[in-house]
N, C-alpha and C. Protein backbone atom coordinates (compact mmCIF):
# COMPACT_ATOMS: atom_id res chain seq x y z
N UNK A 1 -7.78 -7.75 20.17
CA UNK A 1 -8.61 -6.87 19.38
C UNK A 1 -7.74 -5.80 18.72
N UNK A 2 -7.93 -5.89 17.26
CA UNK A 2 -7.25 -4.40 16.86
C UNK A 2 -7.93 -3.09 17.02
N UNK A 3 -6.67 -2.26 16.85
CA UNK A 3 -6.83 -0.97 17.43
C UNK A 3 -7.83 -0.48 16.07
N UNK A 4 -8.14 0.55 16.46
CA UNK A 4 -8.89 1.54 15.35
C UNK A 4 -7.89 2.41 14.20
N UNK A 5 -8.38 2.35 13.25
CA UNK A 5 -7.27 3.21 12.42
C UNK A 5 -8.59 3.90 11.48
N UNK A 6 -7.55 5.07 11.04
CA UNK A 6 -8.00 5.85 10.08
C UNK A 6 -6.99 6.79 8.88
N UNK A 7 -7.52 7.20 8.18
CA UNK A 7 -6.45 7.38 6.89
C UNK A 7 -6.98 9.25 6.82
N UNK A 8 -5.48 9.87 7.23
CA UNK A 8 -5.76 10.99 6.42
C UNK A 8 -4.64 10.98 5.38
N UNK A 9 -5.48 12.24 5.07
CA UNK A 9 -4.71 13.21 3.40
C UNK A 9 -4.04 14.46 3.45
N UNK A 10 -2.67 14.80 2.98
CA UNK A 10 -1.71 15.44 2.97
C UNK A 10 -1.94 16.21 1.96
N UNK A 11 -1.80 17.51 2.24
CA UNK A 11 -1.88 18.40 1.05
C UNK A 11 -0.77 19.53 1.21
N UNK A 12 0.21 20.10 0.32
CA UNK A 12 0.41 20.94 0.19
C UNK A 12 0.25 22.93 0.35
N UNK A 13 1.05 23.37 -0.06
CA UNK A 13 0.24 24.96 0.35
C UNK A 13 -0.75 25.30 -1.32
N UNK A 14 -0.26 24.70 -1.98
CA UNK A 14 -1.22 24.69 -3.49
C UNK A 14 -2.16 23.66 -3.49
N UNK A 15 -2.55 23.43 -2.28
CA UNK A 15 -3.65 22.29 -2.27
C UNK A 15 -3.79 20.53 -3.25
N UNK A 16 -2.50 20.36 -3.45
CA UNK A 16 -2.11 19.26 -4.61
C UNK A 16 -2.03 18.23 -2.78
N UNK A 17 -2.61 17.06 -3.53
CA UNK A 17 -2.44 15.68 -2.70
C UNK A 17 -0.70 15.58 -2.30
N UNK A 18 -0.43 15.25 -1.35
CA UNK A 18 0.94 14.94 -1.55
C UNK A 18 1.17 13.09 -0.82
N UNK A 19 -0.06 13.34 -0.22
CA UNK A 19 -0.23 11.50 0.06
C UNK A 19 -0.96 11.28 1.14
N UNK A 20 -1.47 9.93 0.98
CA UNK A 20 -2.44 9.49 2.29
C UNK A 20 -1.60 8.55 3.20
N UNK A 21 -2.12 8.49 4.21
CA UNK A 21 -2.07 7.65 5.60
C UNK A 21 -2.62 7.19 6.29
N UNK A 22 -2.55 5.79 6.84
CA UNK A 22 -3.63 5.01 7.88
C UNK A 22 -2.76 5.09 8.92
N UNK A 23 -3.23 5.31 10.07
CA UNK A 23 -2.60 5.79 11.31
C UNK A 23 -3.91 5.06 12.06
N UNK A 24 -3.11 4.35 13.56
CA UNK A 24 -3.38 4.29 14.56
C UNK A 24 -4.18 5.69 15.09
N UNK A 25 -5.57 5.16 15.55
CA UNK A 25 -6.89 5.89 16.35
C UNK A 25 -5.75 6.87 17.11
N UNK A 26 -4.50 6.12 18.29
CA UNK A 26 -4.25 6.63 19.31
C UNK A 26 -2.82 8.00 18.97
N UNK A 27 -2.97 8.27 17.59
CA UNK A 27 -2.24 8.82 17.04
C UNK A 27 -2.23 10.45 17.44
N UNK A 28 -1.42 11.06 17.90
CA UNK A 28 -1.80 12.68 18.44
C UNK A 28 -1.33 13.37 17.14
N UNK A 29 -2.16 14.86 17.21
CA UNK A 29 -1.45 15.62 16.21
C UNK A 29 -0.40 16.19 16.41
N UNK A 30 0.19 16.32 17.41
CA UNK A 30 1.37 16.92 17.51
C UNK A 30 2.50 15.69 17.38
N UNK A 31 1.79 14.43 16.92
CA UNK A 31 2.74 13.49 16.21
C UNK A 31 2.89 13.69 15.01
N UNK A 32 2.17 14.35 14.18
CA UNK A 32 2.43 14.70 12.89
C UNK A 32 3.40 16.04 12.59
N UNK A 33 3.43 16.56 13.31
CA UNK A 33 4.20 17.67 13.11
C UNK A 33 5.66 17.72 11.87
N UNK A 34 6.09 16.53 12.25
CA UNK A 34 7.82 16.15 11.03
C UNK A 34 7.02 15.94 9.58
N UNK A 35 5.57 16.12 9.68
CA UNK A 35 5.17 16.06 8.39
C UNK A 35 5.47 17.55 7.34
N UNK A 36 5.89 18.51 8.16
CA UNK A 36 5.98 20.11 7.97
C UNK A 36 6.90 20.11 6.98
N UNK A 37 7.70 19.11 7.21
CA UNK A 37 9.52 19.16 6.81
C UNK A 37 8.92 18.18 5.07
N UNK A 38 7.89 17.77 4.81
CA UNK A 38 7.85 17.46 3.56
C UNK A 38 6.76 18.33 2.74
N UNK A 39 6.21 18.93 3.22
CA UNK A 39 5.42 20.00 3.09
C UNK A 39 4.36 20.19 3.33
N UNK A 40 4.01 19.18 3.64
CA UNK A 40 2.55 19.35 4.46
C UNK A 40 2.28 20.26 5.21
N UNK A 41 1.04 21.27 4.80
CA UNK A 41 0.71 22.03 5.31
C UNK A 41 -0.43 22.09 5.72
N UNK A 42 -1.45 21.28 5.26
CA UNK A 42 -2.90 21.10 5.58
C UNK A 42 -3.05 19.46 6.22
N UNK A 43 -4.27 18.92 6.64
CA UNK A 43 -4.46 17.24 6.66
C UNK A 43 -6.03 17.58 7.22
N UNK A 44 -6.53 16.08 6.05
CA UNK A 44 -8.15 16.02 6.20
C UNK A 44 -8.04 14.81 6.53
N UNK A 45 -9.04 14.25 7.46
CA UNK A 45 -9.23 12.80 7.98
C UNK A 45 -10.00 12.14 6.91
N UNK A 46 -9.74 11.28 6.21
CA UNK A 46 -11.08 10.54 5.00
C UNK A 46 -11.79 9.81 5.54
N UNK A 47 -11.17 9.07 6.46
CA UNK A 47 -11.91 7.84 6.87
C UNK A 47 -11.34 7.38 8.13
């Protein structure tokens, strides 16, 4: 059975898209963190 996934959205500090992602359900946020280093400063779950 596959796992669950879902796609968030990367935004900037000027609120501009900077890109989406489908990530594994079992994904923690403090796995995202090296996202800082491209500028991500915000993330909304879409789906």
């Amino acid at each position: 059975m596959q796992q669950p996934k879902f796609t968030i959205c990367l935004f900037n500090l000027a609120g501009e898209v900077l890109g989406r992602l489908t990530l594994s359900a079992s994904v923690r946020l403090a796995d995202l963190e090296p996202l800082k280093a491209l500028g991500a400063v915000r993330v909304e779950v879409v789906a």
